[in-house]
N, C-alpha and C. Protein backbone atom coordinates (compact mmCIF):
# COMPACT_ATOMS: atom_id res chain seq x y z
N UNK A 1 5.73 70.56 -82.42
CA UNK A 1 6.25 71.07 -83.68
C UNK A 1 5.77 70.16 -84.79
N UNK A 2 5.36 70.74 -85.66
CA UNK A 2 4.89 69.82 -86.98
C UNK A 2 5.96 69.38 -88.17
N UNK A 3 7.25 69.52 -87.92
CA UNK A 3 8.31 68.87 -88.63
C UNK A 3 9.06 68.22 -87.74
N UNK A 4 8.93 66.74 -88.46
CA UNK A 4 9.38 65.62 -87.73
C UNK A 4 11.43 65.92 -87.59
N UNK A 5 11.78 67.15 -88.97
CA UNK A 5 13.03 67.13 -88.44
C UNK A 5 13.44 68.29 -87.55
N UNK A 6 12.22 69.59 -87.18
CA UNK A 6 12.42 70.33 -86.39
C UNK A 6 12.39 69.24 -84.71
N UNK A 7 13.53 69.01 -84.20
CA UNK A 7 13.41 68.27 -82.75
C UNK A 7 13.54 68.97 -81.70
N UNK A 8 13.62 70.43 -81.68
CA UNK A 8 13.28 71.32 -80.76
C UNK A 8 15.10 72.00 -80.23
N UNK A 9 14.61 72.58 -78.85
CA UNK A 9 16.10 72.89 -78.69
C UNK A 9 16.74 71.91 -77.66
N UNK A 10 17.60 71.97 -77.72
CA UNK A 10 18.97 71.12 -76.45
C UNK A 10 17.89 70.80 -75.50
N UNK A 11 17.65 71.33 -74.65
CA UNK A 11 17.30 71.42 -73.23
C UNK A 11 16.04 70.58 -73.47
N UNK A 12 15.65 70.72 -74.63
CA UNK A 12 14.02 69.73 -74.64
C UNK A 12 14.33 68.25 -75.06
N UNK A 13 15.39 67.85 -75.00
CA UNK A 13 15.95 66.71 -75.32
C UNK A 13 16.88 65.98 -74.17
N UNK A 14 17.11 66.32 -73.24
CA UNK A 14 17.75 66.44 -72.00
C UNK A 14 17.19 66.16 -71.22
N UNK A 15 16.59 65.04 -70.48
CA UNK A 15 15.31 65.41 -69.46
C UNK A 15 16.61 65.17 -68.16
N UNK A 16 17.35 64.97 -68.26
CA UNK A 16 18.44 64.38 -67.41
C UNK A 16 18.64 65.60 -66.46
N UNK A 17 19.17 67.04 -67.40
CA UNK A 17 18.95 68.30 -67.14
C UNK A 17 18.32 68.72 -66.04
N UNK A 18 16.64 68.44 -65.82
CA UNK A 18 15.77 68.88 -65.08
C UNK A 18 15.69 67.99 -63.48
N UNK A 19 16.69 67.62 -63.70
CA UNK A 19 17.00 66.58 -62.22
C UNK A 19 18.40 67.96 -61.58
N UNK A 20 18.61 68.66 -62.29
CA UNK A 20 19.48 69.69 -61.58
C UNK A 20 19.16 71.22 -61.85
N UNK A 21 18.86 71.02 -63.09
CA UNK A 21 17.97 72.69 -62.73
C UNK A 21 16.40 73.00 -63.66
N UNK A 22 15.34 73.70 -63.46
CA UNK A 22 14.25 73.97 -64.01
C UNK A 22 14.48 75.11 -64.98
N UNK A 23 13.38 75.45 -65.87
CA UNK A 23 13.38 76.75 -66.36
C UNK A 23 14.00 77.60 -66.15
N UNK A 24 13.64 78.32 -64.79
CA UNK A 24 13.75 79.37 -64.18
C UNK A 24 15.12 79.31 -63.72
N UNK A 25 15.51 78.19 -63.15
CA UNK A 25 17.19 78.05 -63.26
C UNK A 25 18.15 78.47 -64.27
N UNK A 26 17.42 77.84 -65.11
CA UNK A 26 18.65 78.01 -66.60
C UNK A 26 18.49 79.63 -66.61
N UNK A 27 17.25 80.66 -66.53
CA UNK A 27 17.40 81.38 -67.50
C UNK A 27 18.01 82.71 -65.64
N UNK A 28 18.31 82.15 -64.58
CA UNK A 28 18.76 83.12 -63.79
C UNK A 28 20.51 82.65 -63.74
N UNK A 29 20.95 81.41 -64.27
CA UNK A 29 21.67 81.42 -64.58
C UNK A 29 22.37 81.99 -65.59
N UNK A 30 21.70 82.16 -66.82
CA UNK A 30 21.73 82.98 -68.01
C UNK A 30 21.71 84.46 -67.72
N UNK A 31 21.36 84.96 -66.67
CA UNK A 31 21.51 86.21 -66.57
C UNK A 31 22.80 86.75 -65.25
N UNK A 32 22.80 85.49 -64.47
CA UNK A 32 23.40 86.00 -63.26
C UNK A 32 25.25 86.28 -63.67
N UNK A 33 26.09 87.45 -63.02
CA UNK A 33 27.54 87.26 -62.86
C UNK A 33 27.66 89.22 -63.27
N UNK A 34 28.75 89.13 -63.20
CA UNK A 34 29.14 90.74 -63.44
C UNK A 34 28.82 91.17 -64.67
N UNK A 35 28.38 92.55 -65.20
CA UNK A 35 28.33 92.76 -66.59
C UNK A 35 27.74 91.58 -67.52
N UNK A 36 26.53 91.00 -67.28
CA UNK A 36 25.84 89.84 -67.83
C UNK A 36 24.78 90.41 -67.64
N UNK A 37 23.79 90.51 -68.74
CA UNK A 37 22.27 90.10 -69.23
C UNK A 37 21.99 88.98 -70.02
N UNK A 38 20.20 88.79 -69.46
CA UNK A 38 19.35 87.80 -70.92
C UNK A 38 18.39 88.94 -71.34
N UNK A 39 17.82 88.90 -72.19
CA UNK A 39 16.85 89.28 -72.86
C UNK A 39 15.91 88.47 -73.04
N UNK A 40 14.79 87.94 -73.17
CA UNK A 40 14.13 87.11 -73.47
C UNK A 40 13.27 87.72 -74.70
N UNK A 41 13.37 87.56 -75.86
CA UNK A 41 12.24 88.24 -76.86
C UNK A 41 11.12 87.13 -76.96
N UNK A 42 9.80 87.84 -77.15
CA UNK A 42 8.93 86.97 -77.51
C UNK A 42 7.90 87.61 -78.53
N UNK A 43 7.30 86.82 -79.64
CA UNK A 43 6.37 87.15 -80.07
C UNK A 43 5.42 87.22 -79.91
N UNK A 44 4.67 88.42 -79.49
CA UNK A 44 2.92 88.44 -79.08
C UNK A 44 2.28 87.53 -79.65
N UNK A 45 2.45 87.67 -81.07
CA UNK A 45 1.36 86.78 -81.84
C UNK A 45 1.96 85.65 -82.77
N UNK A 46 2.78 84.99 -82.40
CA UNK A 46 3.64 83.91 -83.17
C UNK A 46 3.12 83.21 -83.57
N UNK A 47 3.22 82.33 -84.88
CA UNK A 47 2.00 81.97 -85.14
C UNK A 47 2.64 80.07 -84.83
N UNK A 48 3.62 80.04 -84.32
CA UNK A 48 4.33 78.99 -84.08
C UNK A 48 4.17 78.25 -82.57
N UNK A 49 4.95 79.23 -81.55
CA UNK A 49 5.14 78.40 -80.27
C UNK A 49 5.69 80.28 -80.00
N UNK A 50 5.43 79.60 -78.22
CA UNK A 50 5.38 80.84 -77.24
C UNK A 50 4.79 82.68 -77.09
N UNK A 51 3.78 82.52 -78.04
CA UNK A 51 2.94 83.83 -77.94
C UNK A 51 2.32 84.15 -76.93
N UNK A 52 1.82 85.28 -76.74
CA UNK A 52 1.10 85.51 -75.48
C UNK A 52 2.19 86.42 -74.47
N UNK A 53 1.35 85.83 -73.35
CA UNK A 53 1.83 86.54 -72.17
C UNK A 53 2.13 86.26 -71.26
N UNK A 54 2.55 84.95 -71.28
CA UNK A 54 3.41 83.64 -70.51
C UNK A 54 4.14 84.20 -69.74
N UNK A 55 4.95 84.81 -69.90
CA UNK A 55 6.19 85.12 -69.32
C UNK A 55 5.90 85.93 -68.01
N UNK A 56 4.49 86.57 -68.07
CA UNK A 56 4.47 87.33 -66.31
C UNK A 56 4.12 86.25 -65.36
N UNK A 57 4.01 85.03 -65.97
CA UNK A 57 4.23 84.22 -64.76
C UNK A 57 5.19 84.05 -63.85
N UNK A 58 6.62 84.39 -64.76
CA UNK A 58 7.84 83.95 -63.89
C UNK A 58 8.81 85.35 -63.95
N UNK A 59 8.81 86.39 -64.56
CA UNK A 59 9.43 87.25 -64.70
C UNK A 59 9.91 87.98 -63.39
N UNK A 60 8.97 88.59 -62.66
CA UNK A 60 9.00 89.21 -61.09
C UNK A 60 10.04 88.36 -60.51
N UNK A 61 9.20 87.13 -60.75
CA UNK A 61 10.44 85.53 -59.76
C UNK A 61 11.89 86.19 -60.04
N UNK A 62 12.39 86.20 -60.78
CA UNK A 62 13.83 85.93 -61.72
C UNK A 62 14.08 86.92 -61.93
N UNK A 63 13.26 88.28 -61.62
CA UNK A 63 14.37 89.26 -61.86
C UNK A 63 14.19 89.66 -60.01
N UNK A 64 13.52 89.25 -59.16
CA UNK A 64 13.85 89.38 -57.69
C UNK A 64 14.86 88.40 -56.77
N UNK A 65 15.19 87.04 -57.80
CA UNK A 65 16.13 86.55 -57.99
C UNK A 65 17.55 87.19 -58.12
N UNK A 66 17.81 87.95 -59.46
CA UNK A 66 18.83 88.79 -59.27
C UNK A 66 19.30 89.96 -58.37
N UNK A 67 17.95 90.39 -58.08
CA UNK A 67 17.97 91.53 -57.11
C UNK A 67 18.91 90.91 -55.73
N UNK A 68 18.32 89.96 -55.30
CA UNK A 68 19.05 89.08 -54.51
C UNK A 68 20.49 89.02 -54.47
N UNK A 69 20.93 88.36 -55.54
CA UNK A 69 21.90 87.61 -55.64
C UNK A 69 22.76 88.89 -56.11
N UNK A 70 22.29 90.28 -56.73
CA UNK A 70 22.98 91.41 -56.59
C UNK A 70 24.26 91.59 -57.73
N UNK A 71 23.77 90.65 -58.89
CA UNK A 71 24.87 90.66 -60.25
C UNK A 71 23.78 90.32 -61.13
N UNK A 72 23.85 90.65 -62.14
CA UNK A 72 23.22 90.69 -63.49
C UNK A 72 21.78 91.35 -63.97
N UNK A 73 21.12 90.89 -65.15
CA UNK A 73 20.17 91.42 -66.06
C UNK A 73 19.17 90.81 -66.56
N UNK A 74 18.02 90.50 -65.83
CA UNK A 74 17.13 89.74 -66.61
C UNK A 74 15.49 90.98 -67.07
N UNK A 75 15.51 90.86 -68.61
CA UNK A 75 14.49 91.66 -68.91
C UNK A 75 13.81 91.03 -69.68
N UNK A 76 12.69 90.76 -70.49
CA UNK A 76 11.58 90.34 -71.32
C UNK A 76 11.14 91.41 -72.49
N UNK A 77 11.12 91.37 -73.94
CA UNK A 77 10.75 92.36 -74.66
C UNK A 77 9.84 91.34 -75.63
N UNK A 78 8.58 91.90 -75.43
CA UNK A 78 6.77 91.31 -76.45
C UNK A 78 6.89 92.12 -77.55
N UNK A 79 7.33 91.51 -78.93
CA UNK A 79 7.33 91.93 -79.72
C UNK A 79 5.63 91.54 -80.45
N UNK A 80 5.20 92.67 -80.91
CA UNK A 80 4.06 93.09 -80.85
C UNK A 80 3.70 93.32 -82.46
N UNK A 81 5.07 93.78 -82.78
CA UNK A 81 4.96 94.15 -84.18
C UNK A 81 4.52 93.80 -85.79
N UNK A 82 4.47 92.41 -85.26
CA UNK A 82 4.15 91.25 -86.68
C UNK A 82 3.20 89.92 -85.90
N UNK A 83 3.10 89.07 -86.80
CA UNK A 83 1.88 87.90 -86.69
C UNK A 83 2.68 86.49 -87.00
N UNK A 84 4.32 86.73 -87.15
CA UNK A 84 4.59 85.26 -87.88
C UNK A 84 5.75 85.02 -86.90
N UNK A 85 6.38 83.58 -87.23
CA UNK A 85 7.01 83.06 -85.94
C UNK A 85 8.88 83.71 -87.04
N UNK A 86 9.18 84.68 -86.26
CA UNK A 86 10.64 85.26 -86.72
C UNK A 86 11.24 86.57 -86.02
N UNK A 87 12.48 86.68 -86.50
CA UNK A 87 12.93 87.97 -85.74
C UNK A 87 12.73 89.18 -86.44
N UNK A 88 11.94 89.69 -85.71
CA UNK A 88 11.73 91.46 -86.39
C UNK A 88 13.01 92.05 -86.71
N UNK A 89 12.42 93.46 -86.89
CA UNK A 89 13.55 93.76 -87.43
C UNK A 89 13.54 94.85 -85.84
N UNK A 90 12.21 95.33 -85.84
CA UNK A 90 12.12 95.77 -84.38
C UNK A 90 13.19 94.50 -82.91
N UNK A 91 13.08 93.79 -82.98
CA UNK A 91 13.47 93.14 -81.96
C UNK A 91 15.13 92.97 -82.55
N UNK A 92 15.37 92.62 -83.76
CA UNK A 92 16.62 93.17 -83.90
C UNK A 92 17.53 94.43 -83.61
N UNK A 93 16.53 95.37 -83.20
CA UNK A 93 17.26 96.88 -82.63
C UNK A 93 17.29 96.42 -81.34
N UNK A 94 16.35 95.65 -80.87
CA UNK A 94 16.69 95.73 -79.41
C UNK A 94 17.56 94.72 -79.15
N UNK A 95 18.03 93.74 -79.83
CA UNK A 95 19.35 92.97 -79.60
C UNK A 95 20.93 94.01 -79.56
N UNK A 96 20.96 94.64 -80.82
CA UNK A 96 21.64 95.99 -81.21
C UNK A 96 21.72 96.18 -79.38
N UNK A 97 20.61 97.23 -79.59
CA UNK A 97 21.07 98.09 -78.34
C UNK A 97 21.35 97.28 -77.38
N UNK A 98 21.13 96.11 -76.61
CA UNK A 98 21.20 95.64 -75.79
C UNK A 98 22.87 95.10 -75.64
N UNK A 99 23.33 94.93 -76.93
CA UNK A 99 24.72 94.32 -76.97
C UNK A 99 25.79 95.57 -76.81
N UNK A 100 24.95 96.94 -77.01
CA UNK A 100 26.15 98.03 -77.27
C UNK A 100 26.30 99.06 -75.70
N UNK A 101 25.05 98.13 -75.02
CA UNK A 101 25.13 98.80 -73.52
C UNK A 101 25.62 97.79 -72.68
């Protein structure tokens, strides 16, 4: 990050954290239990951090994870729509809908 007062989020400050769970932990935890989803939004083309198409690395993992474990929601939505690092307004409908199902 190029602002010395942007210091990132929680978890990137924590290395203590990763002595009990990885990535993929946090975010099947984040999805796993009754009536629980994550969403993961990402920007195709962010002009910041995490664009692309990263995420089919681990996606299959973590949602065959839940399949497993037989409670919750893990989905991924590539917002495609813009070029700058923020929340659409597109990916704002899909928060919407996602909260009203």
């Amino acid at each position: 990050r190029s602002i010395a007062e942007n210091r990132g989020d929680y978890e990137q400050w924590l290395p203590e954290l990763y002595q009990t769970a990885n990535y993929l932990d946090l975010y099947i935890m984040s999805s796993y239990g009754e009536d629980r989803k994550f969403i993961q939004i990402f920007n195709k083309y962010d002009s910041c951090c995490f664009s692309g198409e990263f995420y089919k690395t681990y996606e299959n993992e973590i949602k065959e994870s839940l399949f497993t474990l037989n409670k919750g929601h893990f989905d991924i939505f590539l917002d495609d729509t813009h070029k700058t690092h923020k929340i659409s307004d597109n990916a704002l409908e899909i928060i919407i809908q996602s909260m009203a199902n």
